[in-house]
N, C-alpha and C. Protein backbone atom coordinates (compact mmCIF):
# COMPACT_ATOMS: atom_id res chain seq x y z
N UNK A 1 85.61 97.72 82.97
CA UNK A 1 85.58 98.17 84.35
C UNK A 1 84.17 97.92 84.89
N UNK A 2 84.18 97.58 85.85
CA UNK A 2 82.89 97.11 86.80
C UNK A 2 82.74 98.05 88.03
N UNK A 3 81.30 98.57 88.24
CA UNK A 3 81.25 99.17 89.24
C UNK A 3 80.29 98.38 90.47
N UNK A 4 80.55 98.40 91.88
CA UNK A 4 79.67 97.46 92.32
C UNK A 4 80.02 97.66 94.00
N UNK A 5 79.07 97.81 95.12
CA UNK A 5 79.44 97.89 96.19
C UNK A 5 79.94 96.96 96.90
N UNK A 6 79.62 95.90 96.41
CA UNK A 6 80.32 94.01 96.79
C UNK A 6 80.81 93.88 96.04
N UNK A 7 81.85 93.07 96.11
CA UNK A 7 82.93 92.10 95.25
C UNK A 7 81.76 91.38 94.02
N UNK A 8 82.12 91.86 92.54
CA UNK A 8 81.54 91.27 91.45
C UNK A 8 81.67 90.22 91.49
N UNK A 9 80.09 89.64 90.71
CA UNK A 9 79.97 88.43 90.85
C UNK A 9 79.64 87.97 88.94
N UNK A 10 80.19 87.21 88.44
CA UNK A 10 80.28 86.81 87.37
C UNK A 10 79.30 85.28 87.38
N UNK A 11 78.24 86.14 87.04
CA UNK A 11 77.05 85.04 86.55
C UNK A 11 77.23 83.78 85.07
N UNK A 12 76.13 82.93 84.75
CA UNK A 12 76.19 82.32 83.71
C UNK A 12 75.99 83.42 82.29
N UNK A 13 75.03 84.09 82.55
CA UNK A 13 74.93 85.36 81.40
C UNK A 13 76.19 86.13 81.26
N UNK A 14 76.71 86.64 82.17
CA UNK A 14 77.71 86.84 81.87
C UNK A 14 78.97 86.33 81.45
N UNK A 15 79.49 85.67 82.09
CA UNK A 15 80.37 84.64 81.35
C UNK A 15 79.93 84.17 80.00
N UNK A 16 78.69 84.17 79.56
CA UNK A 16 78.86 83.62 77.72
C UNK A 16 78.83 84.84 77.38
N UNK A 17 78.39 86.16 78.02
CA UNK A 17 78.76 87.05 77.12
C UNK A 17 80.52 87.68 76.54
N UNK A 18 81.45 87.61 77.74
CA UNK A 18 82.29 87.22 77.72
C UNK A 18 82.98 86.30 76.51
N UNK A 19 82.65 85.30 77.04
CA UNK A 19 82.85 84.43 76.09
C UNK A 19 82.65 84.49 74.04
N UNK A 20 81.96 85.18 74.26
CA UNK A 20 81.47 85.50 73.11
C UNK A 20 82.09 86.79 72.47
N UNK A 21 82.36 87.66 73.44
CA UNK A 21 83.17 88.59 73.02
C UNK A 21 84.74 88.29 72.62
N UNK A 22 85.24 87.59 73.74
CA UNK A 22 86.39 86.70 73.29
C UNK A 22 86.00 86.19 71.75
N UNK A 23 85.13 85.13 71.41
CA UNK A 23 85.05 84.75 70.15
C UNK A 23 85.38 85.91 68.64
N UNK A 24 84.54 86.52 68.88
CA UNK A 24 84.50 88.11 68.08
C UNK A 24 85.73 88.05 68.07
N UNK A 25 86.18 88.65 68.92
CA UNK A 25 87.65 89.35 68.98
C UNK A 25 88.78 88.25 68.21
N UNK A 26 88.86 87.45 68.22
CA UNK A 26 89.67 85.89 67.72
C UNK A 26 89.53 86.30 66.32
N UNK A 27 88.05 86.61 66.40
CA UNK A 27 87.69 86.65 64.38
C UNK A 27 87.87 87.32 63.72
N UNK A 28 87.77 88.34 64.58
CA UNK A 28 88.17 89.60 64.01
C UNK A 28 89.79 90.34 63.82
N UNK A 29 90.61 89.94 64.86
CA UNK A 29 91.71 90.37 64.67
C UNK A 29 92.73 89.26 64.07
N UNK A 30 91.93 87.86 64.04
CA UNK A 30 92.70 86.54 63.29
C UNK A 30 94.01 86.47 64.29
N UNK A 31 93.92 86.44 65.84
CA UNK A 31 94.93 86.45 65.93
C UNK A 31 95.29 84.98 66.41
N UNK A 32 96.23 84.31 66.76
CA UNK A 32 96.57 82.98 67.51
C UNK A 32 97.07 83.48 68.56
N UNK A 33 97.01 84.30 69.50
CA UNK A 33 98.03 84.38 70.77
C UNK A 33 96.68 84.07 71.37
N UNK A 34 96.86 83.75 72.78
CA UNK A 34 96.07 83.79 73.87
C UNK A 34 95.32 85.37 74.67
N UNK A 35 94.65 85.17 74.56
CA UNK A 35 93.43 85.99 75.23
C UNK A 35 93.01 85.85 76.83
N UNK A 36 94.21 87.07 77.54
CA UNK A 36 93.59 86.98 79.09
C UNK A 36 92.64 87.83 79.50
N UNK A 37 91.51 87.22 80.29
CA UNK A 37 90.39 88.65 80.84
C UNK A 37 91.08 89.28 81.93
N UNK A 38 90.88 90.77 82.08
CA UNK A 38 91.29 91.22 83.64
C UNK A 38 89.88 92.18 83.57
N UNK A 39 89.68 92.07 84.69
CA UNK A 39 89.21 93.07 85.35
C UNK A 39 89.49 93.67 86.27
N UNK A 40 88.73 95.23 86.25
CA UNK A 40 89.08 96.01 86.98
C UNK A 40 87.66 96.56 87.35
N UNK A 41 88.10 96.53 89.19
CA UNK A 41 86.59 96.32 89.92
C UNK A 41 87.00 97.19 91.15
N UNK A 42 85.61 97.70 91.69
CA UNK A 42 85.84 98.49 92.72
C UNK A 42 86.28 97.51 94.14
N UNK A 43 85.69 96.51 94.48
CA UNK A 43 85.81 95.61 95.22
C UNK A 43 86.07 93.94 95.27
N UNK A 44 86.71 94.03 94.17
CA UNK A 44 87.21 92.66 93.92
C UNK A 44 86.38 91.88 93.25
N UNK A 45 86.65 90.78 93.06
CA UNK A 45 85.74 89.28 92.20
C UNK A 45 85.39 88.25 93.42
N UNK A 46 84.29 87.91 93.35
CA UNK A 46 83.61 87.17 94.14
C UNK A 46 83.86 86.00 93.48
N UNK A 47 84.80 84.68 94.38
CA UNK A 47 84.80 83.70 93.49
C UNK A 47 84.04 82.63 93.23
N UNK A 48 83.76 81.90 92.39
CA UNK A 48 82.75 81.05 91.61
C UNK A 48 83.86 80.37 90.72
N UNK A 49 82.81 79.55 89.96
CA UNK A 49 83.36 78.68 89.02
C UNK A 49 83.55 79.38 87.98
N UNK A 50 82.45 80.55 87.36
CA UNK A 50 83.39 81.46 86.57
C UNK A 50 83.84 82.39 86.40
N UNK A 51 84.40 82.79 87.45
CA UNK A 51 85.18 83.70 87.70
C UNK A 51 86.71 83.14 88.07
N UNK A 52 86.70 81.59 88.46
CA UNK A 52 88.10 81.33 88.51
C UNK A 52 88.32 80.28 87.18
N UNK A 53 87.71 80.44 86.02
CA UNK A 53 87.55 79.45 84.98
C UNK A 53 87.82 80.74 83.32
N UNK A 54 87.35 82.19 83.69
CA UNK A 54 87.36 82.63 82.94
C UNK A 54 88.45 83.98 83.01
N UNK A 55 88.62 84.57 84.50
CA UNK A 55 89.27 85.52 84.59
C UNK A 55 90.34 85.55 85.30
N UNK A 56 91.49 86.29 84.23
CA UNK A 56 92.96 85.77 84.71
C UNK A 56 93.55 86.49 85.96
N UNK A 57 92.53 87.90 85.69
CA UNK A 57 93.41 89.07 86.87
C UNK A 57 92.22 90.06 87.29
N UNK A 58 92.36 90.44 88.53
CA UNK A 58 91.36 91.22 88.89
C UNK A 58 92.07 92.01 89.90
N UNK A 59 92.12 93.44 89.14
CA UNK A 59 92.73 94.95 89.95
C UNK A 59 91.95 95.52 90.64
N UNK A 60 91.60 95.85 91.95
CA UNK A 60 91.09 96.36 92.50
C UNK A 60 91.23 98.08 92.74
N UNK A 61 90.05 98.57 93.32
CA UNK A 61 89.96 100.22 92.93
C UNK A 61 91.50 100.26 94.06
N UNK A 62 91.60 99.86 95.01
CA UNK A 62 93.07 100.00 96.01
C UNK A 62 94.27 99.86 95.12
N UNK A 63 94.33 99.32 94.53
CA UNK A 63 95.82 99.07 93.59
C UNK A 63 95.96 100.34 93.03
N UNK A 64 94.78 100.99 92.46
CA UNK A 64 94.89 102.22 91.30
C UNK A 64 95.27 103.55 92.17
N UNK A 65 95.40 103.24 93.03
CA UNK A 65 95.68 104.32 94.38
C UNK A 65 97.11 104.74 95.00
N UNK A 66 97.62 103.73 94.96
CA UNK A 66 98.77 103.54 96.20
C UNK A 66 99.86 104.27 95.43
């Protein structure tokens, strides 16, 4: 979960950290299925190259409401 007064923005640092956590997780649970990111953000995902390259779904604080 991300907290943020603008729509998150998913930098290069972030995305390899990401990325890297994905890796871990692969190794650790040995699994073969696919691995989707979601996030969940107060104001949405600001889009970029990785943010539409790395993250599959992004819930906004409005969805958790209605």
């Amino acid at each position: 979960m991300k907290f943020s007064i603008h729509p998150f923005t998913i930098r290069k640092s972030y995305a390899d950290a990401l990325a890297t956590k994905i890796a871990v997780f692969k190794e650790q649970t040995k699994t073969k299925s696919a691995i989707y990111l979601t996030l969940v953000t107060t104001f949405g995902l600001a889009p970029n190259s990785y943010a539409s390259s790395m993250i599959q779904n992004d819930l906004q604080m409005d969805m958790l409401f209605k």
